[in-house]
Structure formats: structure tokens, C-alpha cells
Protein backbone atom coordinates (compact mmCIF):
# COMPACT_ATOMS: atom_id res chain seq x y z
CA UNK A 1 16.84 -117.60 -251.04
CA UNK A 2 19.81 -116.98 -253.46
CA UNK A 3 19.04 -114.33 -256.19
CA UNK A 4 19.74 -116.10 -259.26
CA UNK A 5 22.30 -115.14 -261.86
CA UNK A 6 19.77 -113.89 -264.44
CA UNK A 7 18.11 -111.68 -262.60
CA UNK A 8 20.69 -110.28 -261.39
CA UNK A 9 22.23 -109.59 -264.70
CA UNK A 10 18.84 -108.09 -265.13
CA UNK A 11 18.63 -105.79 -262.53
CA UNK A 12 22.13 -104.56 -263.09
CA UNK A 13 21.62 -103.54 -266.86
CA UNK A 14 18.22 -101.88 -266.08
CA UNK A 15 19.98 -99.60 -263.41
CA UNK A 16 23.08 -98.70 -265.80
CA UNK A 17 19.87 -98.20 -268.49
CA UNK A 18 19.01 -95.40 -265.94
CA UNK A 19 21.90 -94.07 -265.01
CA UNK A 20 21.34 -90.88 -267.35
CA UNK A 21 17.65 -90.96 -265.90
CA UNK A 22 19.25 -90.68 -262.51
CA UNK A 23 20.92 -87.61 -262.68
CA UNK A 24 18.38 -86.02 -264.52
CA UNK A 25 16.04 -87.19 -261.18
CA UNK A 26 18.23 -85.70 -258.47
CA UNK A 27 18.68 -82.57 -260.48
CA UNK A 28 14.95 -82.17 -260.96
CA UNK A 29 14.66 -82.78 -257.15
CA UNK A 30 17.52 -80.15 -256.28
CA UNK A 31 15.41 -77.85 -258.49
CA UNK A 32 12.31 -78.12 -256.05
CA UNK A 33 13.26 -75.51 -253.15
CA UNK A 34 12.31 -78.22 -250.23
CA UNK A 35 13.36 -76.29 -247.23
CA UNK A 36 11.30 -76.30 -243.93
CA UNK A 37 7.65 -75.79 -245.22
CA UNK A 38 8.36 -76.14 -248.70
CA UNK A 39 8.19 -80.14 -249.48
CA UNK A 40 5.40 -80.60 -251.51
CA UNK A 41 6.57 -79.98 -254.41
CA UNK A 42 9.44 -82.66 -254.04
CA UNK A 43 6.73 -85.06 -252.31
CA UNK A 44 4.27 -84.77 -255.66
CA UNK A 45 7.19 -85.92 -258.19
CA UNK A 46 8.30 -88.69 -255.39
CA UNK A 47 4.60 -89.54 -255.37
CA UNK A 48 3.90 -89.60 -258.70
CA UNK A 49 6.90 -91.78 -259.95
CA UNK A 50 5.83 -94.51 -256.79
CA UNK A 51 2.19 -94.33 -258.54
CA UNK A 52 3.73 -94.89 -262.02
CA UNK A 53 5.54 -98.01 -261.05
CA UNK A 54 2.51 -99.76 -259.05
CA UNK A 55 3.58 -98.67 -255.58
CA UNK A 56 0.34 -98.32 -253.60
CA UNK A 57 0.83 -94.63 -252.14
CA UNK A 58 0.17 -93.22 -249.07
CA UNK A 59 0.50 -89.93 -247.30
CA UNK A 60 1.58 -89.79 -243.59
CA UNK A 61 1.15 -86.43 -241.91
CA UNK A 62 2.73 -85.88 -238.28
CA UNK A 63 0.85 -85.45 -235.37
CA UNK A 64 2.02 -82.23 -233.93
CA UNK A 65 0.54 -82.86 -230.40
CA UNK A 66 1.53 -86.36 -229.58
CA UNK A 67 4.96 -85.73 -231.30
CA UNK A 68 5.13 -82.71 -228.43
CA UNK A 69 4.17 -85.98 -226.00
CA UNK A 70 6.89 -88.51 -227.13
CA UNK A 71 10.61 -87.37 -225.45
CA UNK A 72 12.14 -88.44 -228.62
CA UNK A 73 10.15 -86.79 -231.09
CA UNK A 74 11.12 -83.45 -232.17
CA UNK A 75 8.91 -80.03 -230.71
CA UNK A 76 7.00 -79.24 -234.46
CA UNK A 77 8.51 -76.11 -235.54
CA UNK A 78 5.41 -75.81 -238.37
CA UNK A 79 1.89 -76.80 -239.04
CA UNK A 80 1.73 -79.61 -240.63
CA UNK A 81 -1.50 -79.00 -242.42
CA UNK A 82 -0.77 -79.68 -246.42
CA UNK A 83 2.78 -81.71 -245.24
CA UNK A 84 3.47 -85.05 -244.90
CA UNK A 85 5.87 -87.71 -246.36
CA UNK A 86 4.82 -90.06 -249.29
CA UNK A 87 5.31 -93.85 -248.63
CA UNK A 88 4.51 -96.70 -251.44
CA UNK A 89 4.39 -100.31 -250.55
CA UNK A 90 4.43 -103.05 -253.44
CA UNK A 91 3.21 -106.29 -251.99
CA UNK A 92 5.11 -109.37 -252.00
CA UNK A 93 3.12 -112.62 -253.01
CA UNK A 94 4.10 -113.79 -249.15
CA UNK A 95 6.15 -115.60 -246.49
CA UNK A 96 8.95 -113.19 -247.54
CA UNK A 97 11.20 -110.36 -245.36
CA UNK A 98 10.06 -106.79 -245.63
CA UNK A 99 12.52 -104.08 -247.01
CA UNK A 100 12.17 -100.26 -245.99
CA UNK A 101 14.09 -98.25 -248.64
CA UNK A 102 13.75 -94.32 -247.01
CA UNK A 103 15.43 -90.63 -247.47
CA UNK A 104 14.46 -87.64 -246.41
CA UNK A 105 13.72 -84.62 -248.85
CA UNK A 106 13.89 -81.44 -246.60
CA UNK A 107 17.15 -79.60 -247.06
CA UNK A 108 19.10 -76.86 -244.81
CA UNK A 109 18.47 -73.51 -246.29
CA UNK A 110 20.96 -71.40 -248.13
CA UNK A 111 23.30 -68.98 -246.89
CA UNK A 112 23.67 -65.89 -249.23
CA UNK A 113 26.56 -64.67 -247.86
CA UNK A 114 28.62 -67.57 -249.30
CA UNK A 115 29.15 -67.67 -253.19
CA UNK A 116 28.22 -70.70 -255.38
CA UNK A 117 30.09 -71.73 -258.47
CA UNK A 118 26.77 -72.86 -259.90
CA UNK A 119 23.57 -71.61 -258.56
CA UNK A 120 22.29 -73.46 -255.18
CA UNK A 121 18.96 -74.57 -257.29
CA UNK A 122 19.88 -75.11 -260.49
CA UNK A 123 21.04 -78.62 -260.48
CA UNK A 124 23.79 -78.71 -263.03
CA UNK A 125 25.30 -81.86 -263.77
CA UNK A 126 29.37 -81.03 -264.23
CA UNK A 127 32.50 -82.82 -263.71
CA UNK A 128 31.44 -85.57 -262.91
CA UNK A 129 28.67 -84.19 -259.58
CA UNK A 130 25.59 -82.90 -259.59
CA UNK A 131 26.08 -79.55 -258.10
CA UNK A 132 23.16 -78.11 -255.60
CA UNK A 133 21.81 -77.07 -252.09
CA UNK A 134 20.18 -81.22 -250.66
CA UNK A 135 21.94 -83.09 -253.75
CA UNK A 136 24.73 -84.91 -251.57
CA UNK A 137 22.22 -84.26 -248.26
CA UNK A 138 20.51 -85.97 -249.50
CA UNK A 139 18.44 -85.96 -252.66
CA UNK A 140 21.27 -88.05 -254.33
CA UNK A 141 20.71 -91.23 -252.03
CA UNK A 142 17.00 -90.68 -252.43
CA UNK A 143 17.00 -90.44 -255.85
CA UNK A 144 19.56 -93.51 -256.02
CA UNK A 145 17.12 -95.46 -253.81
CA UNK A 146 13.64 -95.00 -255.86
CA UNK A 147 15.82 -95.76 -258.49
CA UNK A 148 16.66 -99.29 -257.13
CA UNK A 149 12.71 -99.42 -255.67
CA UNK A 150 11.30 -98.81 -259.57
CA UNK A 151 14.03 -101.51 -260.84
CA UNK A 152 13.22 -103.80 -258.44
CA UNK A 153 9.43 -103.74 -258.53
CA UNK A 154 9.71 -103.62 -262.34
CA UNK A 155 12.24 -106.64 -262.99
CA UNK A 156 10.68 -108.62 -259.80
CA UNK A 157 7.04 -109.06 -259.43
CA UNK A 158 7.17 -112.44 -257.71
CA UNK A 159 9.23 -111.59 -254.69
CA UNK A 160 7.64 -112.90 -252.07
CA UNK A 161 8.43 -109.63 -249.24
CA UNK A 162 6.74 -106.34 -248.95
CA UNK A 163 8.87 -102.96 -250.16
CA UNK A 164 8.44 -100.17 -248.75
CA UNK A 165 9.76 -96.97 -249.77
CA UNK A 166 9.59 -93.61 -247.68
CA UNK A 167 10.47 -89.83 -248.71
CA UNK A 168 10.13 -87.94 -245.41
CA UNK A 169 10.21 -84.69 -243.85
CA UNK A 170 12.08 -82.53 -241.24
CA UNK A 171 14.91 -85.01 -241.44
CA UNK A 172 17.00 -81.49 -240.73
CA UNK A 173 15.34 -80.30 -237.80
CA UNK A 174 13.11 -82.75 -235.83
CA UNK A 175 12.60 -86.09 -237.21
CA UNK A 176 9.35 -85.96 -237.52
CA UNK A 177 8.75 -87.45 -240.70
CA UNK A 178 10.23 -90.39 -239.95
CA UNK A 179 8.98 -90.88 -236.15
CA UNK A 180 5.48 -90.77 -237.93
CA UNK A 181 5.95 -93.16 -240.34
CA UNK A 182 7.19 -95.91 -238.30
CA UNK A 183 4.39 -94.45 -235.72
CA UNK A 184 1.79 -95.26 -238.62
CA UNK A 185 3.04 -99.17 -239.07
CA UNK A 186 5.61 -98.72 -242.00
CA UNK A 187 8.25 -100.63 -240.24
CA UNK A 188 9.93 -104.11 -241.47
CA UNK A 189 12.24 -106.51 -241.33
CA UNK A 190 15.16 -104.78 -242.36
CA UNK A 191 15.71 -100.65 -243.20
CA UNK A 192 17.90 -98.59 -245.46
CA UNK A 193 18.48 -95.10 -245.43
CA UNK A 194 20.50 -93.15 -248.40
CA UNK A 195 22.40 -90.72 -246.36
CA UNK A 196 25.67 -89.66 -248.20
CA UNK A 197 27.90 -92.31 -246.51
CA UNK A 198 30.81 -92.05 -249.12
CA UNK A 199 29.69 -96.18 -249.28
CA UNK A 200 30.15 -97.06 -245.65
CA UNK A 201 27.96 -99.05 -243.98
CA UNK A 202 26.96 -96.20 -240.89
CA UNK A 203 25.74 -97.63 -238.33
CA UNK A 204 25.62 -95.08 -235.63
CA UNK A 205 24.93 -91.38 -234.90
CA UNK A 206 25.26 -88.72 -232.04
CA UNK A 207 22.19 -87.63 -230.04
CA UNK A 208 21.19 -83.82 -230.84
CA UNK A 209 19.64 -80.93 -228.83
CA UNK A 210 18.42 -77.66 -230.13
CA UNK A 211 18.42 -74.41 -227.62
CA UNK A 212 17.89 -71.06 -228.16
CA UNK A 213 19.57 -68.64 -225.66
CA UNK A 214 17.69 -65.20 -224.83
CA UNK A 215 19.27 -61.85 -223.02
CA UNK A 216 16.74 -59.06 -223.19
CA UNK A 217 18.47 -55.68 -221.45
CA UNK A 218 16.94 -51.81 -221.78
CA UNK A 219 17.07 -50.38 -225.28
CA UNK A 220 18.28 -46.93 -225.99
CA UNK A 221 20.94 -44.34 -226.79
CA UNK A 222 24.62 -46.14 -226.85
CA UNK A 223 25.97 -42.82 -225.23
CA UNK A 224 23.91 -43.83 -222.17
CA UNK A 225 24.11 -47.62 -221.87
CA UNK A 226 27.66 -48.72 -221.79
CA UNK A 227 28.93 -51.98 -218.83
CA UNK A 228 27.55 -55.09 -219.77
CA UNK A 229 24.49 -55.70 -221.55
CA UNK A 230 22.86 -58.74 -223.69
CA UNK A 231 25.57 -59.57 -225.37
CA UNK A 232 28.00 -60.27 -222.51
CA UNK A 233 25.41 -61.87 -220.84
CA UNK A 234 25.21 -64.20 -223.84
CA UNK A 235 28.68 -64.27 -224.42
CA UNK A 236 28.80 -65.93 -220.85
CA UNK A 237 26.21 -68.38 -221.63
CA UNK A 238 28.28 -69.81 -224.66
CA UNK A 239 31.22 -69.74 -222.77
CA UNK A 240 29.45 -71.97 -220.22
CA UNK A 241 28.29 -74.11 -222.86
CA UNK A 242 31.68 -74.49 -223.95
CA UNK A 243 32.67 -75.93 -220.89
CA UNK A 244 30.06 -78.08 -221.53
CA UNK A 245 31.06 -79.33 -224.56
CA UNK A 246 34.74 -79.46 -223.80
CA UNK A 247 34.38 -82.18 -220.46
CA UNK A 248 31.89 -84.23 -223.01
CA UNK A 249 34.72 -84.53 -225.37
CA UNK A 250 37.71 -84.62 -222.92
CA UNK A 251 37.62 -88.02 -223.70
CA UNK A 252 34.95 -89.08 -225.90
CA UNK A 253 33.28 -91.64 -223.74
CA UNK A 254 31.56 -93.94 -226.53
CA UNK A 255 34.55 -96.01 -228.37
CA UNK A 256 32.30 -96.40 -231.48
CA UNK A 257 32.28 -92.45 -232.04
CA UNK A 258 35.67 -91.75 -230.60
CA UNK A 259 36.92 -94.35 -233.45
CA UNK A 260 36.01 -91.38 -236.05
CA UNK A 261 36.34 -88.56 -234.11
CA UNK A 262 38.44 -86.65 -231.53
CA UNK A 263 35.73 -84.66 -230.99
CA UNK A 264 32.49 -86.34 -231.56
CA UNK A 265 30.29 -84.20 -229.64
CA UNK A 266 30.14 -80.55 -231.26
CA UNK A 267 27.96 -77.41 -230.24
CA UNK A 268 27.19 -74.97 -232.63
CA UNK A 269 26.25 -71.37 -232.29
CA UNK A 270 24.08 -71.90 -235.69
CA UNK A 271 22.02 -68.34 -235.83
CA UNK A 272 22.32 -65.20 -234.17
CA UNK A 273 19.54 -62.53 -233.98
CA UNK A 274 19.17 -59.38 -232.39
CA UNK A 275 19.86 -55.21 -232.21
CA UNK A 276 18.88 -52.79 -235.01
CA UNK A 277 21.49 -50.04 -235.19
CA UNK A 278 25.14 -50.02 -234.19
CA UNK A 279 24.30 -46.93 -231.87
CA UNK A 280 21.54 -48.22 -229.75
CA UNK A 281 21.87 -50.85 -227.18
CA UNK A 282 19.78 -53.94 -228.35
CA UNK A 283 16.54 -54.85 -226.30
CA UNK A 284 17.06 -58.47 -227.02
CA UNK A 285 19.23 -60.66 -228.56
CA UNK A 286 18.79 -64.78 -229.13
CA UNK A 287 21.56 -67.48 -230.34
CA UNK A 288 20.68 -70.93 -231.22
CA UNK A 289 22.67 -73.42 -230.47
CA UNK A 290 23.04 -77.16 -231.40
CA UNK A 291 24.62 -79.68 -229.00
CA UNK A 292 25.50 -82.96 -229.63
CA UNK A 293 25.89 -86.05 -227.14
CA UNK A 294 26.77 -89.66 -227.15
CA UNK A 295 24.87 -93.28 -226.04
CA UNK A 296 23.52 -93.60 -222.71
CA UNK A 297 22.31 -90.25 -221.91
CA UNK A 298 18.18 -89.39 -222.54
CA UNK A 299 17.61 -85.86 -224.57
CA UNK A 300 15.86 -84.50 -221.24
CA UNK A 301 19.08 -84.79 -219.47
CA UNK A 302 20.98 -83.12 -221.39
CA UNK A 303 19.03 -80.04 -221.93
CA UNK A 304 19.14 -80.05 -218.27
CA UNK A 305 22.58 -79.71 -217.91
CA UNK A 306 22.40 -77.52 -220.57
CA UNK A 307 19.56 -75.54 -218.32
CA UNK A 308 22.21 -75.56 -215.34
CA UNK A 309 25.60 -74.80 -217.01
CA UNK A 310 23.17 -71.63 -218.22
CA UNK A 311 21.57 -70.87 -215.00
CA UNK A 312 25.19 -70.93 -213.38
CA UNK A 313 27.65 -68.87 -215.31
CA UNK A 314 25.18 -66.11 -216.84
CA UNK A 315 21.76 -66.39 -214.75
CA UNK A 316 19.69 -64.03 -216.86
CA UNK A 317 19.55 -65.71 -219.52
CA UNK A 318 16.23 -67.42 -220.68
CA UNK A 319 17.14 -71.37 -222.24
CA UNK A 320 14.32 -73.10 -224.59
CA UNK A 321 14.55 -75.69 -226.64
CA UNK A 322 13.24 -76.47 -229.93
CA UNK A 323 13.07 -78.85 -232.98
CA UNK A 324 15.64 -81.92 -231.93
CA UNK A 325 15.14 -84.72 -228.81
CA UNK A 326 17.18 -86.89 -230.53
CA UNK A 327 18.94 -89.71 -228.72
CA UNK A 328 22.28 -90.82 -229.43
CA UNK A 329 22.09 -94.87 -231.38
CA UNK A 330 23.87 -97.61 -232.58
CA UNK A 331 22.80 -100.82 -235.10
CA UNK A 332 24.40 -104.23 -235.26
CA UNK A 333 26.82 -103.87 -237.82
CA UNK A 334 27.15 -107.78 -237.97
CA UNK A 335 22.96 -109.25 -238.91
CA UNK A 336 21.92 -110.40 -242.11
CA UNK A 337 21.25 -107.14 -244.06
CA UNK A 338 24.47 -105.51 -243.27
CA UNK A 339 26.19 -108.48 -244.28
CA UNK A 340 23.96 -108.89 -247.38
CA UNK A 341 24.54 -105.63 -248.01
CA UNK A 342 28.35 -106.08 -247.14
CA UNK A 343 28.65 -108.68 -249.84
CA UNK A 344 26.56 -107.37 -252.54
CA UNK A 345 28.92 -103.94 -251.89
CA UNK A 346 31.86 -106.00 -252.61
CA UNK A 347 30.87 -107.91 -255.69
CA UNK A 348 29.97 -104.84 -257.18
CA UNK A 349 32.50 -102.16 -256.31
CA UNK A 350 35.15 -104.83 -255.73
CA UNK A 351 36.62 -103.71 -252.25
CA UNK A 352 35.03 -104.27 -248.71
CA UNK A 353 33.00 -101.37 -247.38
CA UNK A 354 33.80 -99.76 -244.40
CA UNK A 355 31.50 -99.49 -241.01
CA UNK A 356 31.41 -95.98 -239.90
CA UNK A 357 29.35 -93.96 -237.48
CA UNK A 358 28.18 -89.93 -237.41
CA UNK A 359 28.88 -87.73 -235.20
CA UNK A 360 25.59 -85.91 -235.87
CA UNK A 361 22.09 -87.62 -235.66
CA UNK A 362 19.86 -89.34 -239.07
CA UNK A 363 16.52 -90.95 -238.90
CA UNK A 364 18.44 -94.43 -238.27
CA UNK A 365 17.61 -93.48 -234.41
CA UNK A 366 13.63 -94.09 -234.99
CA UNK A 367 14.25 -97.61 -236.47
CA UNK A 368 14.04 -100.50 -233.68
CA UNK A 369 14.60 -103.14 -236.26
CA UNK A 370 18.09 -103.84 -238.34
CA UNK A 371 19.04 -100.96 -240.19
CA UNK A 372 21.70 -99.27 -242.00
CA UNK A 373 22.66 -95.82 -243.88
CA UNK A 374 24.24 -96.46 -246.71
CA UNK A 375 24.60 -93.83 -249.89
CA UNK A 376 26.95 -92.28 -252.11
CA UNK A 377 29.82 -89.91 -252.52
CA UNK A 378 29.00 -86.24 -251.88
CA UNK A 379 30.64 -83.28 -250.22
CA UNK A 380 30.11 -79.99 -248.69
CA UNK A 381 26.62 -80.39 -246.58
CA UNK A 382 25.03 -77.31 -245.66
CA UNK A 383 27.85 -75.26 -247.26
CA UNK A 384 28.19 -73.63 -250.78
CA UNK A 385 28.99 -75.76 -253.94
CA UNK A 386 26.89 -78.98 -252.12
CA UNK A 387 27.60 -81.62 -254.59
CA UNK A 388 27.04 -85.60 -255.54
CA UNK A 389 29.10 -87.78 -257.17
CA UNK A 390 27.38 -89.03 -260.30
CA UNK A 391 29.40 -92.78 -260.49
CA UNK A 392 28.68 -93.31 -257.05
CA UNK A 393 24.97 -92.60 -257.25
CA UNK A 394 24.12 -95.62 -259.66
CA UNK A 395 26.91 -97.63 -257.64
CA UNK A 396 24.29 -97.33 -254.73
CA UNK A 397 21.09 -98.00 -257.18
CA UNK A 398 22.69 -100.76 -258.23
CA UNK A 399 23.68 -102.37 -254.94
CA UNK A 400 20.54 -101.48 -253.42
CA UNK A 401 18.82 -102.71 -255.79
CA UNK A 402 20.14 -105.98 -255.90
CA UNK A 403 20.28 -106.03 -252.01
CA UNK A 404 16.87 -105.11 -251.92
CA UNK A 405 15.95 -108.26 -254.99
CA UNK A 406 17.73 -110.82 -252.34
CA UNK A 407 15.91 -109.73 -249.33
CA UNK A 408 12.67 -110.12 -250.42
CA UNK A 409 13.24 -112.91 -252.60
């Protein structure tokens, strides 16, 4: 069913009447510190605004144990007593398509050692971004998209398909939050996520490990302990890695990443620990490294050959893993909501979006169903000066709003 002309006059003037609303929403959200253990505070205003506007809300809290069961779920780095993401569903009157509207709300942590131009919580609006550690990554797409979820349950209360709107957790290091919603039934006919696509319709993303890498040697006096020690050993071990990462990439062997990237499939050495004085040999020293793959190869597999390219070049070494099993995915670009979404992009921004893919992993992977990630302009993810671009955010309300109206209709 067609979305007539009125209401979608309507729905566009309510989202431009919000559009000072908006930024004040993602800057409230940047203000709330949600890193790794530290959501609720995000969760209660997402919660609360879902309550105000008749969403029937729910919390879903991840079950740590059959997470550790499932090969794609991520190993819970946390208790998850006291966290859980908030979902709201507005019924449709029936017979209609269901809509999932989701985001996460976890952000990466901040690095002190890099300087900010405005502080990393403070949410200032300027030149034209909201400035702040999760606004482009990605409290900027989930502000745009409860945005478009209060417009469209306000302005529409006879479509006839459910909504659904999710703010989840560990989006940064497991996926948790995500893999237990859709566990708990909150799946539908069609899914959006906000992730900061620049407006491209992403459709794909890289599958992701997490190892950590452990060389324990004898601690003591410098003077005395000189030849190799932990640090070679580990030195090794990323060397091996490298290797690793170098015949992955050498070429990329999925088209749909290649098309984006000479190098789709990165490893990062992402945290180092280890030693306490520059005189004494260290007892133990750890690195944690992230690896990324491509379609076609299960999690399990490659932490093996992680596990053997190890074992080989520097066999001391003890490899774990931790936090990601995600698999390496890819949508249909070319079903009904991407091309409703496609069209809707186009009649309001006035170009064709583009289809893109990641070369890093979203909760896009958990979604069996059609799905797309598709948010706004924003830069500098995980680094200093993280920002959003304020036109694009009510762009996105607006055309996922509108998208969302259709759908359901």
C-alpha cells in the first residue's frame, strides 16, 4: 500500500519540527558514558522516551551461558546482571509487514593519550556536527531512528504492521545484545540498523575474531636476563599473524568486499599489557589482537588457524579468544525494503544511494530476514574528535521515517 501524499507531508514536517530536538537527543546520549558495563544510563532515557510515545517496553537481558553455547555468539566479557537492551513494540491494527528499527548504544572507550578539540563527553553541537566519543558510532543513527519510530507512531496509529524498535548492547565487542533480542522473538519482516553509513545502503560486513596472545618468561634483574624473552616471543607471534593476514588479503577472495577495499581483512594489535619497570625483565606480557575474515569461513576455523600460525612460528605462546565469533555476511541488496528504502532515499536527498559493504562486522550478521544499515554522515570512529553530521541526521529520520510509514502501511 502506497503512503499517501498527506501523510507524507505530515511526517516530513514533524521530523524537520524535531530537528533541533534531535541534536539535543544525541548530545544528551553522548553525555551518558555507555562504555562496556556502563549502559544503563543510556538504556533508561531510550526507555523512557519509547514509554512516552506508547511503545510497549521491554527489557532483554543476555544469557551468558547459552551465548557461551551458540558458535556465533560472542564469549560474555561481563555479568549481565542489571544490563540488557530496551525494545518497544507499537502494534499494528493487522495483516501488515513488521519493521525492526535497531542501534546499538555501547561505545569504544576513550584513549587519553589522544587530545580532543571538545571534550569526548560533552556533546557540543558545532559547525555543523555533534562532536563526541559514540555520536557518529553510533548514537547519531540511534537517535535519528527513535526519532523516525516517535514520528511514525505519533502521525500513524492505523498502520496495520508491528514496529519494533531496539537499543542494544555490546554491539563493540560481542554482539550480544542483538543475538538476544532476535533470540527472544523480536525479529520481522524487514530490519534497519543506523550505523554511520555516510547514506549507503550497507549491506555486508567482515567476520571478526578476538585473541589475546600470552608470553610469560622469569622476572628479575635486566643485568641478568638479556637473549630473548616475552617480548620476542610475542613479537614472533604477530609476525606469524601477519602472515596470516597478508595471504587472506593477497587477493581478497570475496568480490563484494574487495569492491571497497584492497585490504578488507585487517588484524589489529588493539592493547598491549605487561612489565613494570624498564630494568626488570617482565614476567608476562599479553597483546590482543583483532582479525578480520571474509564469507565462507565459520569463526571456529579461523581461530584455528589463528591457533596454528601461533603454535608454529613462536610455540610458547598461550592463544585465547574472547568477546567476537562473528561470521562474515551479506543481504540482498535488491528485495523490497532496500528498494523502498532506495526510492524513498532518492526522493528525499535527490541522488541515488550507493550499496556498500564493511570491512568490519555490525549486528546486520544476527538478522536472517531482509535487512539493511543505513545512517548518517559521521567521521573519526574510535578516534579523537568522533563527530556526526547534524543535516544528515534528520536526512535519515526523515527517510526512515517515511520508509518505515510505507512498510507497515
Amino acid at each position: 500500500m502506497r503512503l499517501d501524499s498527506d501523510r507524507a507531508a505530515t511526517i516530513r514536517v514533524a521530523v524537520a519540527d524535531r530537528n533541533a530536538a534531535l541534536c539535543d537527543l544525541v548530545s544528551a546520549l553522548v553525555r551518558e558514558r555507555s562504555t562496556l558495563g556502563h549502559e544503563e544510563g543510556a538504556q533508561q532515557m531510550v526507555a523512557r522516551r519509547l514509554a512516552e510515545t506508547a511503545f510497549d517496553v521491554e527489557r532483554v537481558e543476555p544469557d551468558g551461558e547459552a551465548a557461551l553455547a551458540d558458535p556465533y555468539a560472542g564469549y560474555p566479557p561481563l555479568s549481565y546482571d542489571g544490563r540488557s537492551s530496551v525494545v518497544g513494540v507499537r502494534r499494528g491494527v493487522g495483516g501488515g509487514r513488521s519493521l525492526h528499527l535497531t542501534g546499538h548504544v555501547d561505545v569504544v572507550p576513550v584513549d587519553d593519550a589522544e587530545p580532543w578539540s571538545h571534550g569526548p563527553w560533552d556533546g557540543v553541537v558545532a559547525d555543523g556536527k555533534v562532536w563526541g566519543r559514540g555520536a557518529g558510532d553510533m548514537k547519531g543513527g540511534l537517535a535519528a531512528y527513535l526519532v523516525a519510530a516517535e514520528v511514525v507512531a505519533e502521525t500513524c496509529p492505523d498502520l496495520r504492521g508491528d514496529l519494533i524498535f531496539s537499543s542494544v548492547i555490546e554491539e563493540e565487542c560481542t554482539g550480544n545484545g542483538m543475538w538476544s533480542v532476535i533470540r527472544a522473538g523480536f525479529d520481522a519482516d524487514g530490519t534497519l540498523i543506523g550505523e554511520p553509513t555516510n547514506l549507503d545502503l550497507m549491506r555486508a560486513g567482515t567476520g571478526v575474531v578476538w585473541a589475546r596472545l600470552t608470553a610469560r618468561g622469569t622476572a628479575g634483574y635486566s643485568a641478568f636476563a638479556g637473549g630473548d624473552g616475552p617480548f620476542d616471543e610475542l613479537a614472533r607471534a604477530v609476525a606469524a599473524l601477519r602472515k596470516l593476514e597478508a595471504s587472506a588479503n593477497t587477493p581478497p577472495r570475496d568480490a563484494v568486499f574487495a569492491a571497497v577495499s584492497d585490504w578488507p581483512y585487517g588484524m589489529t594489535v588493539g592493547r598491549i599489557r605487561g612489565g613494570v619497570w624498564t630494568s626488570s625483565a617482565p614476567a608476562m606480557i599479553e597483546v590482543w589482537v583483532r582479525f578480520g575474515f571474509g564469507l565462507g569461513l565459520e569463526p571456529v576455523d579461523v581461530q584455528t588457524r589463528i591457533a596454528d600460525a601461533v603454535a608454529a612460528d613462536a610455540p610458547t605462546v598461550d592463544v585465547s579468544f574472547e568477546a567476537f565469533r562473528a561470521r562474515a555476511y551479506c543481504h540482498d541488496i535488491g528485495g523490497p525494503l532496500p528498494s523502498l528504502l532506495e526510492e524513498t532515499h532518492t526522493r528525499i536527498v535527490g541522488s541515488e544511494p550507493r550499496a556498500s559493504a564493511f570491512t568490519a562486522t555490525t549486528d546486520a550478521r544476527y538478522v536472517a530476514g531482509p535487512c539493511v544499515c543505513y545512517g548518517p554522515t559521521a567521521g573519526a570512529f574510535h578516534g579523537a574528535d568522533e563527530w556526526v553530521d547534524v543535516e544528515s541526521l534528520e536526512r535519515v529520520a526523515t527517510v526512515v521515517a517515511l520508509t518505515a510509514a510505507e512498510w507497515l502501511a
